[in-house]
C-alpha atoms as a PDB file:
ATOM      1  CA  UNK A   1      20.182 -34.233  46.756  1.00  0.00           C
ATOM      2  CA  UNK A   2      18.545 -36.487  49.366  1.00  0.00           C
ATOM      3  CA  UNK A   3      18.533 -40.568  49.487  1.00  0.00           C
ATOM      4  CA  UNK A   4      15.399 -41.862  47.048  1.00  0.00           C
ATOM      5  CA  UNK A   5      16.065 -45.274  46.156  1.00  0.00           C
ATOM      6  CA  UNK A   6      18.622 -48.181  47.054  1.00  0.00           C
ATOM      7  CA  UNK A   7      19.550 -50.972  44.948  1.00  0.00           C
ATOM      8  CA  UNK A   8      20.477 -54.221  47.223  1.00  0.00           C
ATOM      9  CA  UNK A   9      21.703 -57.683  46.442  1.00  0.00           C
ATOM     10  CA  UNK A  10      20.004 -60.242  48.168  1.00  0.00           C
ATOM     11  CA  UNK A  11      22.676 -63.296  49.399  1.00  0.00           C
ATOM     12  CA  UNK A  12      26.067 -62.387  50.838  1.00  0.00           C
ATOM     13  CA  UNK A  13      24.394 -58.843  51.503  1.00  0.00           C
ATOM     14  CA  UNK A  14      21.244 -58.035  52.606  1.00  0.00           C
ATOM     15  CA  UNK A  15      20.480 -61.817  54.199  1.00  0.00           C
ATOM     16  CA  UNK A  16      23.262 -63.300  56.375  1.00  0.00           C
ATOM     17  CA  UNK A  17      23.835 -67.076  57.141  1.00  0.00           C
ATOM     18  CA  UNK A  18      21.183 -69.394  55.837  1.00  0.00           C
ATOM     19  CA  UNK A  19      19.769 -66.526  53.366  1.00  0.00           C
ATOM     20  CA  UNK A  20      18.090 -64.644  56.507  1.00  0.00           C
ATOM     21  CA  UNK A  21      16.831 -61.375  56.413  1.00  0.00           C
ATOM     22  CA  UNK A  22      17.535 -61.790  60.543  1.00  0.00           C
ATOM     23  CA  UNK A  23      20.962 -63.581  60.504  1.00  0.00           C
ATOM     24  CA  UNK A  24      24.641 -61.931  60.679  1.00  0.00           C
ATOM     25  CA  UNK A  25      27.259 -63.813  58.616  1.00  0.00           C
ATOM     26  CA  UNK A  26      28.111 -66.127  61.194  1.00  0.00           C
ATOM     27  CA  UNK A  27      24.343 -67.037  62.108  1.00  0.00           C
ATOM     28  CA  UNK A  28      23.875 -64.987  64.918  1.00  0.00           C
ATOM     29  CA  UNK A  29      19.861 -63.156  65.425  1.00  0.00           C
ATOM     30  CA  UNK A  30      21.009 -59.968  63.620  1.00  0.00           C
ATOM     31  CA  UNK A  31      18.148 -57.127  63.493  1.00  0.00           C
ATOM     32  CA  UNK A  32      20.822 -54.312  61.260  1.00  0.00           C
ATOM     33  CA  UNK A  33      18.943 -55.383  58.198  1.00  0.00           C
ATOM     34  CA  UNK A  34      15.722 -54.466  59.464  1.00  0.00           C
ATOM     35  CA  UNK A  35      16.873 -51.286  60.547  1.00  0.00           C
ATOM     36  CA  UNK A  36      18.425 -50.556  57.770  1.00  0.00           C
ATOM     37  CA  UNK A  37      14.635 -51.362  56.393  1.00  0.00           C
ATOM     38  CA  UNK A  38      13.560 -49.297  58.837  1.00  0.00           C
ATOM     39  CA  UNK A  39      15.061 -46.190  58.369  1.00  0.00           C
ATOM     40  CA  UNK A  40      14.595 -46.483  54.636  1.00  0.00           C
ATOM     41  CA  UNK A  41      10.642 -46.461  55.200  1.00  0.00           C
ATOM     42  CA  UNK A  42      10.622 -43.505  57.674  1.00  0.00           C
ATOM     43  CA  UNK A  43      12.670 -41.367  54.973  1.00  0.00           C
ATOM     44  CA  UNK A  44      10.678 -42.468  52.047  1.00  0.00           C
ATOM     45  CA  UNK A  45      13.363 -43.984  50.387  1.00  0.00           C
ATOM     46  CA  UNK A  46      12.362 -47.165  47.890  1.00  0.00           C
ATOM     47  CA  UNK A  47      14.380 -50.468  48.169  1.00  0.00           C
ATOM     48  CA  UNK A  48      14.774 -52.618  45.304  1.00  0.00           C
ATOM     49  CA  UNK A  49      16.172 -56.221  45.394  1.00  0.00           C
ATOM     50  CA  UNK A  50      18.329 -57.424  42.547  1.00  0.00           C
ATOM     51  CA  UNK A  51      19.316 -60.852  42.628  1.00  0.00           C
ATOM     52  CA  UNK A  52      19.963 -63.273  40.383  1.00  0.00           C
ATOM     53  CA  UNK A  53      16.767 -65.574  41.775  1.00  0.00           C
ATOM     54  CA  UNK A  54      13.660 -66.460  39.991  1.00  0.00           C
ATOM     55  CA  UNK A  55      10.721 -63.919  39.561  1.00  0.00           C
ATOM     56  CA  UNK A  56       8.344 -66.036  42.205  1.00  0.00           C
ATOM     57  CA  UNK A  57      11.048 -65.941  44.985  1.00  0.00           C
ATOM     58  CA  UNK A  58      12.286 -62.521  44.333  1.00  0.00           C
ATOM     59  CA  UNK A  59       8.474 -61.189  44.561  1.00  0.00           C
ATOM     60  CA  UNK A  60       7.958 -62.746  47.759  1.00  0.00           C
ATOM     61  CA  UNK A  61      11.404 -61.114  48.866  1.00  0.00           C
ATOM     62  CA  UNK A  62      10.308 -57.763  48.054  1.00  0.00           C
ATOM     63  CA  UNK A  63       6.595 -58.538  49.255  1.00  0.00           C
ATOM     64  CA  UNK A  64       8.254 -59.016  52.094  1.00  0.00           C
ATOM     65  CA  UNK A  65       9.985 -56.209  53.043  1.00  0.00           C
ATOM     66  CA  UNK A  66       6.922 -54.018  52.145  1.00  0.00           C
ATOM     67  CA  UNK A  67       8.492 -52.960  48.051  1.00  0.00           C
ATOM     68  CA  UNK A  68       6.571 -53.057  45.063  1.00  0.00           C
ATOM     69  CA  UNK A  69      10.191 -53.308  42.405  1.00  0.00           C
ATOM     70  CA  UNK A  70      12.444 -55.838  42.065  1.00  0.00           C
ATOM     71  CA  UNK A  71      15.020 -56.828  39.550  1.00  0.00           C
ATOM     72  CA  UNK A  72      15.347 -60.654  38.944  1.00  0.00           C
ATOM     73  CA  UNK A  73      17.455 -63.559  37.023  1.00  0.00           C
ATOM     74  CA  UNK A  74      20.586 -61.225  37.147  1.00  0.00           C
ATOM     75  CA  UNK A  75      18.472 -58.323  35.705  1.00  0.00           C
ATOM     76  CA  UNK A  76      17.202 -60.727  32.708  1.00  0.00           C
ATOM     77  CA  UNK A  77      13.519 -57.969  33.790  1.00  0.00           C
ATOM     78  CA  UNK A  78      12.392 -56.019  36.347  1.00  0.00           C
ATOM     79  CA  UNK A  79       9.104 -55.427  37.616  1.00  0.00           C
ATOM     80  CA  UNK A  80       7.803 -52.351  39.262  1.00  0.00           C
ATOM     81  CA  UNK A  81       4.201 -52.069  40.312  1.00  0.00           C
ATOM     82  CA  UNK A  82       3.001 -55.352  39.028  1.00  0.00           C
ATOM     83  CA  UNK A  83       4.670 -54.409  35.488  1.00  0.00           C
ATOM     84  CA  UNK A  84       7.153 -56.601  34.347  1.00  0.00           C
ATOM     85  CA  UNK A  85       9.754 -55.423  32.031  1.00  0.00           C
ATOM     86  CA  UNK A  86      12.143 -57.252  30.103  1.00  0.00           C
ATOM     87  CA  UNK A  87      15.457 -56.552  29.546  1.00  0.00           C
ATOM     88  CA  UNK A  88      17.145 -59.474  27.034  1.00  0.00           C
ATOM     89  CA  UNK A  89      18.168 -56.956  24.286  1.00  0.00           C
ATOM     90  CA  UNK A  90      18.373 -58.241  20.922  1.00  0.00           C
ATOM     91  CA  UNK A  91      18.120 -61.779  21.875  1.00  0.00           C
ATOM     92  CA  UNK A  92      15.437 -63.486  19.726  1.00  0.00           C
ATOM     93  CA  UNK A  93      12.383 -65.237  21.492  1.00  0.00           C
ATOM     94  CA  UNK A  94      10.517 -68.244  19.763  1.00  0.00           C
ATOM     95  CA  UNK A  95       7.463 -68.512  20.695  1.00  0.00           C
ATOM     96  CA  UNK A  96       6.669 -70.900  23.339  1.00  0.00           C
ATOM     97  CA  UNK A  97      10.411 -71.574  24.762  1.00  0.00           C
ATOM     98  CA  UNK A  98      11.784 -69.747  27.515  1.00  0.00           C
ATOM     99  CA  UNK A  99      15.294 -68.592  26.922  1.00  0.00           C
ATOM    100  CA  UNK A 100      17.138 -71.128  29.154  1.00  0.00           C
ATOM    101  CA  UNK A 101      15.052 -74.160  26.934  1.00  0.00           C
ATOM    102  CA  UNK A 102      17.076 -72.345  24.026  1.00  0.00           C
ATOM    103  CA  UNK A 103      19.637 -72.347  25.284  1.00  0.00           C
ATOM    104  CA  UNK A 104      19.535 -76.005  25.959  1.00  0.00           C
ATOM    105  CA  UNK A 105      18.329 -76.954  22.365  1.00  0.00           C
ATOM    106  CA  UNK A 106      21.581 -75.108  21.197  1.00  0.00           C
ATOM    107  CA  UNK A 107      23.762 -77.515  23.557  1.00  0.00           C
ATOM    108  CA  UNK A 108      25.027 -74.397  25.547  1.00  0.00           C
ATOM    109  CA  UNK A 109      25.536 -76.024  29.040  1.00  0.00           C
ATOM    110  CA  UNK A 110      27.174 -78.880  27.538  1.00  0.00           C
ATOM    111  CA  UNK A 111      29.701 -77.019  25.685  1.00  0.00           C
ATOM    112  CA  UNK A 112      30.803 -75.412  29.025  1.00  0.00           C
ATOM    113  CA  UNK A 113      30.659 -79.000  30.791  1.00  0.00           C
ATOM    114  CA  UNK A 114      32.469 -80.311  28.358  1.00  0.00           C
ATOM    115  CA  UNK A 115      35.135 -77.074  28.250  1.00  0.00           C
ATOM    116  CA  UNK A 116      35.477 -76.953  32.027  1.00  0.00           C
ATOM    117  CA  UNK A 117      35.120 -80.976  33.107  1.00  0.00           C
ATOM    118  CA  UNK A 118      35.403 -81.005  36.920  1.00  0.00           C
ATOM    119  CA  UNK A 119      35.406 -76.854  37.538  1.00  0.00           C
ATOM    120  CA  UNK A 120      31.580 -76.334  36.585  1.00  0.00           C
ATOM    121  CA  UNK A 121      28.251 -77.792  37.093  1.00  0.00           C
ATOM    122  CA  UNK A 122      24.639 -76.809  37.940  1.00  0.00           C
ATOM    123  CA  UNK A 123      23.710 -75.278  41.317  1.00  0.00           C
ATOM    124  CA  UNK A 124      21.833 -77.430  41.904  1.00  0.00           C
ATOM    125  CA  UNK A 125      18.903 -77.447  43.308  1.00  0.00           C
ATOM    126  CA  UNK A 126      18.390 -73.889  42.502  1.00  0.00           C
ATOM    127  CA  UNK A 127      18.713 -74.418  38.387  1.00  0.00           C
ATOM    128  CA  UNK A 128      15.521 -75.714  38.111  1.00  0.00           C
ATOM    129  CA  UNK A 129      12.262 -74.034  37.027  1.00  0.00           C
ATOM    130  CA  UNK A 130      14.615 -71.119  35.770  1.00  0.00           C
ATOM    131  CA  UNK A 131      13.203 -69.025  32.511  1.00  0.00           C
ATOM    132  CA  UNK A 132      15.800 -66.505  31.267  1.00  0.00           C
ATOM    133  CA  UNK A 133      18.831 -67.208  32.976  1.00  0.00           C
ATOM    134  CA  UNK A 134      20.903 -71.024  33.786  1.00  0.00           C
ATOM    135  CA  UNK A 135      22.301 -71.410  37.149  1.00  0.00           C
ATOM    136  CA  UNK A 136      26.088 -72.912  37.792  1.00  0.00           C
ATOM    137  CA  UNK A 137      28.432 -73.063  40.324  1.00  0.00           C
ATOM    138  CA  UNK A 138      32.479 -73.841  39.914  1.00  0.00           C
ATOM    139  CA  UNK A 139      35.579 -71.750  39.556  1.00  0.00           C
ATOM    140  CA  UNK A 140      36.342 -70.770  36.376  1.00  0.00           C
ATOM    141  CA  UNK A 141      37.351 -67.901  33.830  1.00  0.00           C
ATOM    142  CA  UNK A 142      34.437 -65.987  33.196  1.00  0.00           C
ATOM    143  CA  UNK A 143      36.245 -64.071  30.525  1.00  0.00           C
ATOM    144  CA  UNK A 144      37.441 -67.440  28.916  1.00  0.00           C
ATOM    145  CA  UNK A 145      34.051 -68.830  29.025  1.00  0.00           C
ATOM    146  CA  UNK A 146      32.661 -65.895  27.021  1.00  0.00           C
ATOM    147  CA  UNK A 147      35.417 -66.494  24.688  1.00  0.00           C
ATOM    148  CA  UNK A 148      34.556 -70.317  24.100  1.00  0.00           C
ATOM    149  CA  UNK A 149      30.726 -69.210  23.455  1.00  0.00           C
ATOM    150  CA  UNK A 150      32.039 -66.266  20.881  1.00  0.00           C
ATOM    151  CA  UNK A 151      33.841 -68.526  18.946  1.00  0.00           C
ATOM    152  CA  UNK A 152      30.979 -71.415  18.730  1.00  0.00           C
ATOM    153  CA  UNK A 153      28.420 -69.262  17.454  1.00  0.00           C
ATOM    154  CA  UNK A 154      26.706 -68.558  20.413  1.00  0.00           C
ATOM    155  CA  UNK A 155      27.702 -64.488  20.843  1.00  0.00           C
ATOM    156  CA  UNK A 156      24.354 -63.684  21.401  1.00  0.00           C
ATOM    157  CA  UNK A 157      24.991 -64.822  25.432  1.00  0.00           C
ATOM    158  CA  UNK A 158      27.320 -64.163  28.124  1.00  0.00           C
ATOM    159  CA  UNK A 159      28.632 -65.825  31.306  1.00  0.00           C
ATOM    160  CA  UNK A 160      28.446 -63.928  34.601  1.00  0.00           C
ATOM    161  CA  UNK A 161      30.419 -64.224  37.637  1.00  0.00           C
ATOM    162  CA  UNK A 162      27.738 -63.688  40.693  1.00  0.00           C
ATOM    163  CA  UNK A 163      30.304 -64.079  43.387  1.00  0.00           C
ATOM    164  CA  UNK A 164      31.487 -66.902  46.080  1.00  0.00           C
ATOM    165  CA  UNK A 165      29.206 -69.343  47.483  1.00  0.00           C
ATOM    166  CA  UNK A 166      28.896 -71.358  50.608  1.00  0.00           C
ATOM    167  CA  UNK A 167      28.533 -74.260  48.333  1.00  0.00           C
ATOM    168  CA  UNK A 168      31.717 -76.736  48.329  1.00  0.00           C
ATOM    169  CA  UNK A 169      32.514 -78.760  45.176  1.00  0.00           C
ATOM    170  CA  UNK A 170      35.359 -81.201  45.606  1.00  0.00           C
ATOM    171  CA  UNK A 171      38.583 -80.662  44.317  1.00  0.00           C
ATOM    172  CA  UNK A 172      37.818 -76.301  44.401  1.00  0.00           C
ATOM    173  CA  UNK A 173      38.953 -74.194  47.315  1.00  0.00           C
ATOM    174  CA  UNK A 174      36.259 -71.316  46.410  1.00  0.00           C
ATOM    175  CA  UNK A 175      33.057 -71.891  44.169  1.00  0.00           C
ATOM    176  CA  UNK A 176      31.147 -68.737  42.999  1.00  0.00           C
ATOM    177  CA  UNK A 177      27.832 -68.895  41.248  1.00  0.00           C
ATOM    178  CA  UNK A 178      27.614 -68.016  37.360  1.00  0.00           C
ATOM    179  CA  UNK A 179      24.778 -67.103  35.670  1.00  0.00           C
ATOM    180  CA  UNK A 180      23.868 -68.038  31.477  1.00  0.00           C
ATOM    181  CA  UNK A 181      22.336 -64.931  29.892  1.00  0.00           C
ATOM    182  CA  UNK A 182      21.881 -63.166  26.645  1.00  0.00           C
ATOM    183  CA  UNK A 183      24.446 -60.565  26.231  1.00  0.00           C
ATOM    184  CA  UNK A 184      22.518 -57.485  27.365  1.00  0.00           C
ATOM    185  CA  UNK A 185      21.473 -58.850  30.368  1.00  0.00           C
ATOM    186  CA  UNK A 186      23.196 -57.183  33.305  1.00  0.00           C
ATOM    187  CA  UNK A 187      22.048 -55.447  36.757  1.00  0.00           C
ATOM    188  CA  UNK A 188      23.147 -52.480  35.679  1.00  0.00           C
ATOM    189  CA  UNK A 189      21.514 -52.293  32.764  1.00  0.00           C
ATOM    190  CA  UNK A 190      18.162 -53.289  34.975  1.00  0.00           C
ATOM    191  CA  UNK A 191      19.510 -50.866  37.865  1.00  0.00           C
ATOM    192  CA  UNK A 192      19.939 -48.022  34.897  1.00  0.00           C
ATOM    193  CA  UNK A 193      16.156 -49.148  33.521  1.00  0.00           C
ATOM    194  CA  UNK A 194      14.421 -48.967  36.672  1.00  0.00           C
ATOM    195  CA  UNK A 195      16.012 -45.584  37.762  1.00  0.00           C
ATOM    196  CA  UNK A 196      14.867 -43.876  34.683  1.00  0.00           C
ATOM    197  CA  UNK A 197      11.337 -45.328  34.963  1.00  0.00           C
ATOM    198  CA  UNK A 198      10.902 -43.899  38.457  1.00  0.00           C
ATOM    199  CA  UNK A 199      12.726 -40.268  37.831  1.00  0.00           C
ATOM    200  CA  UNK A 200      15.524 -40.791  40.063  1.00  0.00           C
ATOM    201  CA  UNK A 201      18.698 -39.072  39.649  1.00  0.00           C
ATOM    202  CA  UNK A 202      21.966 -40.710  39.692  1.00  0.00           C
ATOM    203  CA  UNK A 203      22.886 -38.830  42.405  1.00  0.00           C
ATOM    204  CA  UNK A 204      19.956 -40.253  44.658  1.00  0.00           C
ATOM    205  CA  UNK A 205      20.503 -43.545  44.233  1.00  0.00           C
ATOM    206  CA  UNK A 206      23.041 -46.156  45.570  1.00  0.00           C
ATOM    207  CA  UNK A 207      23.444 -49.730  45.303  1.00  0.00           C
ATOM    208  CA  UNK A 208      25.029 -52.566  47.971  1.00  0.00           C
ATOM    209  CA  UNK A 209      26.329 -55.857  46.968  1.00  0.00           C
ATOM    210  CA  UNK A 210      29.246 -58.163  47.278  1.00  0.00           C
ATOM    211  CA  UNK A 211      30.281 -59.287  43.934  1.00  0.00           C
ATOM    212  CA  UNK A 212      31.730 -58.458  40.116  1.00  0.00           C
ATOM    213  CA  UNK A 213      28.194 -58.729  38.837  1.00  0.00           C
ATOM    214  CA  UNK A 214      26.870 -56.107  41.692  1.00  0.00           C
ATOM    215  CA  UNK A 215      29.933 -53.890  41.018  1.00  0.00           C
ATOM    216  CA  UNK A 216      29.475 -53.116  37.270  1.00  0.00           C
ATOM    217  CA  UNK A 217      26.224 -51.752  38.873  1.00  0.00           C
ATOM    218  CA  UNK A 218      28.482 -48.938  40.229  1.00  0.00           C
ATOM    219  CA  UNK A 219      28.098 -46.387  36.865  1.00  0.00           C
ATOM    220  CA  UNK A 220      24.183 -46.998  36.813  1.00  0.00           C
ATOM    221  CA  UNK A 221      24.172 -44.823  40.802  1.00  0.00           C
ATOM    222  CA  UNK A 222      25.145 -42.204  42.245  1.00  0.00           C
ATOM    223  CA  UNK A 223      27.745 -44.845  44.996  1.00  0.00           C
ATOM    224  CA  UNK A 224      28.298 -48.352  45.260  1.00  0.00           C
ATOM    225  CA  UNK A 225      28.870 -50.123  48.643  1.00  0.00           C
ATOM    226  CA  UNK A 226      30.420 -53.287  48.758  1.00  0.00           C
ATOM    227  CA  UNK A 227      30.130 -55.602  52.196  1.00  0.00           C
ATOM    228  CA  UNK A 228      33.638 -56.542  53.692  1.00  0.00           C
ATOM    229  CA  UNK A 229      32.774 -60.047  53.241  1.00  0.00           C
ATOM    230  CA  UNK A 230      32.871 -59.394  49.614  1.00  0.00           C
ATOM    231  CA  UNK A 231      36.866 -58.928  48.622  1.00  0.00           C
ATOM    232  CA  UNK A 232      37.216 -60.496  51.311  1.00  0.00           C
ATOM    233  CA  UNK A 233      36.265 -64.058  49.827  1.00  0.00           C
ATOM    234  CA  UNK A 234      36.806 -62.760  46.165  1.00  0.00           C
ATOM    235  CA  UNK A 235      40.604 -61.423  44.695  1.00  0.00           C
ATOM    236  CA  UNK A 236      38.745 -60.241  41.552  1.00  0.00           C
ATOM    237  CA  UNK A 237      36.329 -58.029  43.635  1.00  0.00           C
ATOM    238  CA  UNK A 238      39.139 -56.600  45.139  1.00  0.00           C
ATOM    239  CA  UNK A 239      40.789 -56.494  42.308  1.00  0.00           C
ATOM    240  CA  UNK A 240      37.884 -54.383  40.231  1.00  0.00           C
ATOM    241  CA  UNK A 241      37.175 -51.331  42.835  1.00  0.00           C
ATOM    242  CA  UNK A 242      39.789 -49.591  41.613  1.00  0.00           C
ATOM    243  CA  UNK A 243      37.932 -49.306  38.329  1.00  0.00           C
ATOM    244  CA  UNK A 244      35.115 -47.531  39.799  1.00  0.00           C
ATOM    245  CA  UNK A 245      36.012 -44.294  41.519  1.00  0.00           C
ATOM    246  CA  UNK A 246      32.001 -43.956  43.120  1.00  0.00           C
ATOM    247  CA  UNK A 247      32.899 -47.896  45.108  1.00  0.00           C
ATOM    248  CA  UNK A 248      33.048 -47.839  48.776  1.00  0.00           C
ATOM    249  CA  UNK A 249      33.806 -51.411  50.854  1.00  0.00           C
ATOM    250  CA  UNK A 250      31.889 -51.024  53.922  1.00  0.00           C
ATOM    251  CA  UNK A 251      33.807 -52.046  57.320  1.00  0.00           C
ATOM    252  CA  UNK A 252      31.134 -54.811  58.124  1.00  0.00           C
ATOM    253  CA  UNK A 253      29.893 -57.664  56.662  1.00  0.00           C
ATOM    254  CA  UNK A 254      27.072 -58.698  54.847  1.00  0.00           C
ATOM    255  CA  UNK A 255      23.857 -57.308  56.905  1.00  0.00           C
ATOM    256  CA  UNK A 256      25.665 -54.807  59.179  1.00  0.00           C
ATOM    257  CA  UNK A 257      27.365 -53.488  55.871  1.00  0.00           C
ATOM    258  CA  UNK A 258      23.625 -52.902  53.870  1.00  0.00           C
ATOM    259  CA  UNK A 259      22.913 -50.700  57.452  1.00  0.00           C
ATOM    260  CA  UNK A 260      26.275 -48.938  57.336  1.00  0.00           C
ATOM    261  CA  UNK A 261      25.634 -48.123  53.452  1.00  0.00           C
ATOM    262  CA  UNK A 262      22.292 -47.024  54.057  1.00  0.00           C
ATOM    263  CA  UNK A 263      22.484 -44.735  57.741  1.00  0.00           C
ATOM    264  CA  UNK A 264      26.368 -43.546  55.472  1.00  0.00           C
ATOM    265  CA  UNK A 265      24.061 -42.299  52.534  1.00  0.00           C
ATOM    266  CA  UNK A 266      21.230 -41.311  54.737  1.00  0.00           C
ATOM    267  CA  UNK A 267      23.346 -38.787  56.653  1.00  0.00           C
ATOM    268  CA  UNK A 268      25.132 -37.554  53.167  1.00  0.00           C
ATOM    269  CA  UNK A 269      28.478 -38.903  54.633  1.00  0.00           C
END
C-alpha cells in the first residue's frame, strides 16, 4: 500500500535549532523540512503534528504547514477538522477545572518536588496556561516517579519522559522534558485514534520522532523513524528500539531525518 498519512513530532524533529521549521540542528537555513512538506502535498499524503504543546500553538503549527489534524498535550486530544477529541480515559472531570488545576488541588507537583529536590522543576516558561497536561524538566526515573504517584493514591496519572532538552539546570548533565497526565494519555493512543477516524491502514502510516514518548508510537503505524539526534542524546532511546521490530534511526538529524523518513517511505524503501 502507498504512503497516506505521517505522524511527526514537532521539537528535536521536524523544527531544528530555535524550534524552526527552516533551521538544521546546528542553526543553519535548512529547507529539508519543507521538502519533506513538499513532497507530502504533491502525493496527497496528510501530516499530523503530535507534540506535547498546547492546543493554540499546536493549531497554528499545523495551520501552518497547510494540515487540518493535530495531536496536542502529549496526545491528552486530537483535533481533526475543527473537531476536537479527547483522549483522558477514565480520568474524572469536575466541572469547571481543567485537569492540570486537579491535579494541583491534589498536591501532585509538590509530591514530585518534594520526591526529586534538585532533579525536577517546571519548564518554565512553557508550564503556564497548560489544561490537561503539567510541564517539567529534570533528570529523573520516570518509572520511579510513576511508582511514588501509585503508591500515594494518585494511579489515575502517569509521568512521561518527552526526551532531552536544550534547557540546562545546574547540577544535571542532560535534562529531558516530562509531561503530568492521566494514565491513558499517550501519543499512541492519539496516533491509534486519529488513524482509525480517517480509515488509514497501519500499513500506510508512519510516524518520526526522537524520544521514548514518540517511540511507544511505533505499534500504532505501519514504521517508526527516529532522528539520529535522538539516541544520540538519550541511552534509554537507544536502549528501547530493540523493543520495536517496525523502528528505524534515520542517518540524519532532526529536519534532514523527517525528509529521509518521508522520501524512504515515499519510495517504499
Amino acid at each position: 500500500m502507498s504512503l497516506r498519512c505521517v505522524y511527526t513530532d514537532l521539537d528535536g524533529t521536524l523544527l531544528g535549532a530555535g524550534a524552526s521549521l527552516f533551521t538544521d540542528e546546528e542553526g543553519n537555513f535548512s529547507m529539508s523540512q519543507a521538502r519533506a512538506l513538499e513532497a507530502c502535498s504533491r502525493a496527497g499524503v496528510e501530516v499530523v503534528i503530535m507534540s506535547g504543546r498546547r492546543q493554540v500553538q499546536v493549531h497554528e503549527d499545523a495551520r501552518i504547514i497547510g494540515q487540518t489534524s493535530f495531536i496536542f498535550e502529549a496526545g491528552s486530544a486530537y483535533s481533526m477538522d475543527q473537531e476536537i477529541t479527547l483522549m483522558t480515559g477514565d480520568f474524572e472531570h469536575e466541572d469547571g477545572k481543567t485537569v492540570v488545576q486537579q491535579m494541583e488541588e491534589r498536591g501532585v507537583p509538590d509530591l514530585l518536588f518534594e520526591s526529586f529536590p534538585d532533579r525536577f522543576e517546571y519548564h518554565e516558561p512553557w508550564h503556564l496556561n497548560r489544561e490537561m497536561s503539567s510541564l517539567f524538566r529534570g533528570d529523573i526515573d520516570a518509572a520511579e516517579a510513576n511508582r511514588i504517584l501509585e503508591e500515594n493514591g494518585h494511579g489515575d496519572l502517569r509521568l512521561l519522559d518527552n526526551g532531552a532538552i536544550h534547557r540546562r539546570m545546574e547540577g544535571i548533565e542532560q535534562a529531558h522534558c516530562y509531561h503530568l497526565v492521566p494514565k491513558g494519555v499517550s501519543k499512541a493512543g492519539a496516533v491509534a485514534a486519529h488513524a482509525r477516524a480517517r480509515g488509514y491502514a497501519l500499513e500506510e502510516t508512519i510516524a518520526v520522532g526522537d524520544s521514548l514518548e514518540d517511540l511507544e508510537v511505533a505499534p500504532s503505524v505501519g514504521r517508526f523513524f527516529v532522528v539520529a539526534n535522538g539516541p544520540e542524546k538519550d541511552p534509554g532511546v537507544r536502549e528501547a528500539l530493540g523493543r520495536y521490530p517496525n523502528a528505524t534511526v534515520t542517518e540524519a538529524r532532526n529536519g534532514a531525518g523527517f525528509y529521509e523518513a518521508v522520501v524512504t517511505s515515499l519510495m517504499g524503501a
